[in-house]
N, C-alpha and C. Protein backbone atom coordinates (compact mmCIF):
# COMPACT_ATOMS: atom_id res chain seq x y z
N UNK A 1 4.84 149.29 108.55
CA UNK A 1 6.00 149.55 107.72
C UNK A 1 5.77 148.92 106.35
N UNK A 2 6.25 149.65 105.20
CA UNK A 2 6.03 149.14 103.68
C UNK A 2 7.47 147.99 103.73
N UNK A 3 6.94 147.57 102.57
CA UNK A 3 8.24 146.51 102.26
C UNK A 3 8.42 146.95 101.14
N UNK A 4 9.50 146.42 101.09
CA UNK A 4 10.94 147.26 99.47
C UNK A 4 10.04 146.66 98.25
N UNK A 5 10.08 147.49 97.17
CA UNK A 5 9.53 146.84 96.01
C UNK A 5 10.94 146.39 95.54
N UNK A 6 12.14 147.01 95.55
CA UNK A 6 13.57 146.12 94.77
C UNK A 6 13.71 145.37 95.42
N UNK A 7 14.49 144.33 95.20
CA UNK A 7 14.89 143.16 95.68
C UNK A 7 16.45 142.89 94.96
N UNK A 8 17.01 142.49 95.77
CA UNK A 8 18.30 141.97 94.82
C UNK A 8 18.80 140.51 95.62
N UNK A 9 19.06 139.83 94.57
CA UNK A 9 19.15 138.52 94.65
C UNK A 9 21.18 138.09 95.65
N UNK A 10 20.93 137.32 96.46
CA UNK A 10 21.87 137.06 97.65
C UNK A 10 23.16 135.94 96.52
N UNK A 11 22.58 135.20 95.87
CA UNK A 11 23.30 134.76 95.04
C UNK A 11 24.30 135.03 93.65
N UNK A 12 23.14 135.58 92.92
CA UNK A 12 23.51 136.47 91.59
C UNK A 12 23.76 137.35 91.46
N UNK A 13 23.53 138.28 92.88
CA UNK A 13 23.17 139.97 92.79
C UNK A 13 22.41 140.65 91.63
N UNK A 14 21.60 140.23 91.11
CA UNK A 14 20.68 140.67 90.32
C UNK A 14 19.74 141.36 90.90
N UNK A 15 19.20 142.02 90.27
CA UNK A 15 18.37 143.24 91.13
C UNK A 15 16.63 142.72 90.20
N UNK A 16 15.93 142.73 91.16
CA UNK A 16 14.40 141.98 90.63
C UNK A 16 13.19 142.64 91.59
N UNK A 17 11.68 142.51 91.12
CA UNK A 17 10.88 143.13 91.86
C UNK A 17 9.99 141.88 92.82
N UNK A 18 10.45 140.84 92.81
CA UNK A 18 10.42 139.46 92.85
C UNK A 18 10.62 138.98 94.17
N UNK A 19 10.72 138.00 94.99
CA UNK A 19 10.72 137.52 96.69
C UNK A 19 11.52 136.74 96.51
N UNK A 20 11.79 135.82 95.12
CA UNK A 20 12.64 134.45 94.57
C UNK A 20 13.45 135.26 93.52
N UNK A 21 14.22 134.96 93.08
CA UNK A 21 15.55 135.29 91.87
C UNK A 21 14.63 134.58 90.92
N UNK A 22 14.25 135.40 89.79
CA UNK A 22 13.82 134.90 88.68
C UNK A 22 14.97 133.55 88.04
N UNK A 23 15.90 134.63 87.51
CA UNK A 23 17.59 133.66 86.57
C UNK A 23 17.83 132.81 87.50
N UNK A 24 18.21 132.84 88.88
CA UNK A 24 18.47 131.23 89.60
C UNK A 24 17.75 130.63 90.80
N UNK A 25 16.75 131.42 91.12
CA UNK A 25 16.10 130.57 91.98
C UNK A 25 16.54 131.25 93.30
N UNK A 26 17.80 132.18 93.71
CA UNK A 26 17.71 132.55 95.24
C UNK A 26 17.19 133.48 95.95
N UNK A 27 17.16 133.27 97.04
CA UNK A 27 16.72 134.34 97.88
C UNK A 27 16.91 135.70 97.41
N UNK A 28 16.09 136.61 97.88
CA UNK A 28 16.41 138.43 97.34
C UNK A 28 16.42 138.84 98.82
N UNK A 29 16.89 139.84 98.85
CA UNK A 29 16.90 141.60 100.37
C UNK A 29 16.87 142.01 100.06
N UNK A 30 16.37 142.95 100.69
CA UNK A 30 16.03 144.59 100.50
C UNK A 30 17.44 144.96 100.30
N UNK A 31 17.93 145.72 98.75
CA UNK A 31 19.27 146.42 98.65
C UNK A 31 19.43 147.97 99.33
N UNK A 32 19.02 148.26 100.20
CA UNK A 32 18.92 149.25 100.77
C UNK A 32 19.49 148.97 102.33
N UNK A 33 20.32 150.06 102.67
CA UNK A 33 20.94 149.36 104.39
C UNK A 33 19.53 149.66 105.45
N UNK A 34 19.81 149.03 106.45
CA UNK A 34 18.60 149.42 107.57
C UNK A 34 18.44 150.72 108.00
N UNK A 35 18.05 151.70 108.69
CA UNK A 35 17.74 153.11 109.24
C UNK A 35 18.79 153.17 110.30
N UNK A 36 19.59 154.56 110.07
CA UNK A 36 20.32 154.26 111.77
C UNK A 36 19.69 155.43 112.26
N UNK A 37 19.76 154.70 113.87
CA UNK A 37 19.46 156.07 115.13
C UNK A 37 20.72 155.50 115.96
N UNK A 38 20.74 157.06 116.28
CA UNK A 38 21.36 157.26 117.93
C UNK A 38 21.07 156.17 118.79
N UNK A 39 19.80 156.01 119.14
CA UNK A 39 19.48 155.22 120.34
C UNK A 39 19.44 153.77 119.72
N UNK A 40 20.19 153.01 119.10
CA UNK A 40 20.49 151.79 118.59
C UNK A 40 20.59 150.76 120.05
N UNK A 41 20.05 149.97 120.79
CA UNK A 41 19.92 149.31 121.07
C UNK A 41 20.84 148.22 121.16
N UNK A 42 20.93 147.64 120.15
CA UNK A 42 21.15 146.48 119.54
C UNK A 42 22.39 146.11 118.69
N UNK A 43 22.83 147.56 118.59
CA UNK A 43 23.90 147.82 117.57
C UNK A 43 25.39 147.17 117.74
N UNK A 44 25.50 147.17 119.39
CA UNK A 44 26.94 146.71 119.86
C UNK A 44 26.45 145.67 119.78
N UNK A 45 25.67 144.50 119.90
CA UNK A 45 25.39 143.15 119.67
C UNK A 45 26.38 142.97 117.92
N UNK A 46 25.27 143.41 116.89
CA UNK A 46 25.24 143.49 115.64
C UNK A 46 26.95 143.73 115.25
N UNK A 47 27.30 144.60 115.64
CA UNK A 47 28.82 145.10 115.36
C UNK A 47 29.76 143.71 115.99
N UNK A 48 29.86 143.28 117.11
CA UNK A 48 30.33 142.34 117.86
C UNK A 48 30.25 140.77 116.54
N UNK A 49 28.99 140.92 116.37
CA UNK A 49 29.06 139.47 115.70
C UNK A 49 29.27 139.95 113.91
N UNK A 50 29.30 141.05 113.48
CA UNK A 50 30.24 140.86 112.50
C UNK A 50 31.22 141.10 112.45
N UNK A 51 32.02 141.32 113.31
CA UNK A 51 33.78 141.50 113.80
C UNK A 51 33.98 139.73 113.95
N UNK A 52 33.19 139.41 114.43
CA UNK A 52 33.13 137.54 114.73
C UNK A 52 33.45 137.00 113.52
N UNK A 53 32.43 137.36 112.61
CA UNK A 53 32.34 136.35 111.14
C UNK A 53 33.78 137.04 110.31
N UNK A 54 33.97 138.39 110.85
CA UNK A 54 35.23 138.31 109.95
C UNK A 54 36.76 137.36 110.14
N UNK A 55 36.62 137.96 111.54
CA UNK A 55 37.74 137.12 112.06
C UNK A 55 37.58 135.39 111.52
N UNK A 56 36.45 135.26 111.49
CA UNK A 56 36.60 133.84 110.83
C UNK A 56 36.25 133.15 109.50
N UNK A 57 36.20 134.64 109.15
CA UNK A 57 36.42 134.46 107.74
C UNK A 57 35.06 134.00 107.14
N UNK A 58 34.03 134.08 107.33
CA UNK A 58 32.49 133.67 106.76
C UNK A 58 31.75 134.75 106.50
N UNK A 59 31.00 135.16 105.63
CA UNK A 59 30.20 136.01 105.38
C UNK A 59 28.66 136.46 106.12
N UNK A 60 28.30 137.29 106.45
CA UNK A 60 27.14 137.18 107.31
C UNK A 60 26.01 137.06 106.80
C-alpha cells in the first residue's frame, strides 16, 4: 500500500507534504477517510468506541 503524500497537521490543521507540522511542530494524517467495504470486520468495534468518546465528551 502507498502512503498519502498530503498530510494535514492534528493540531493546526494545516495541510503539509511533511510527517511533522512544519508552523508548530505536530503530528500530521492522512486527510483522506479510510476505504469502506461491506465486509468491515471491525467496524462495530470502531463505531462503539466513538459513540464512547462522545458520550464523554473527548475527541478521538
Amino acid at each position: 500500500m502507498t502512503e498519502a503524500l498530503l498530510h494535514v497537521c492534528r493540531t493546526c490543521s494545516r495541510y503539509t507534504l511533511a510527517e511533522v507540522c512544519p508552523s508548530c511542530g505536530g503530528p500530521t494524517r492522512s486527510p483522506h477517510p479510510p476505504r469502506y467495504s461491506p465486509e468491515d470486520r471491525w467496524g462495530k468495534y470502531r463505531r462503539a468506541l466513538l459513540a464512547r468518546a462522545a458520550l464523554e465528551g473527548a475527541a478521538p
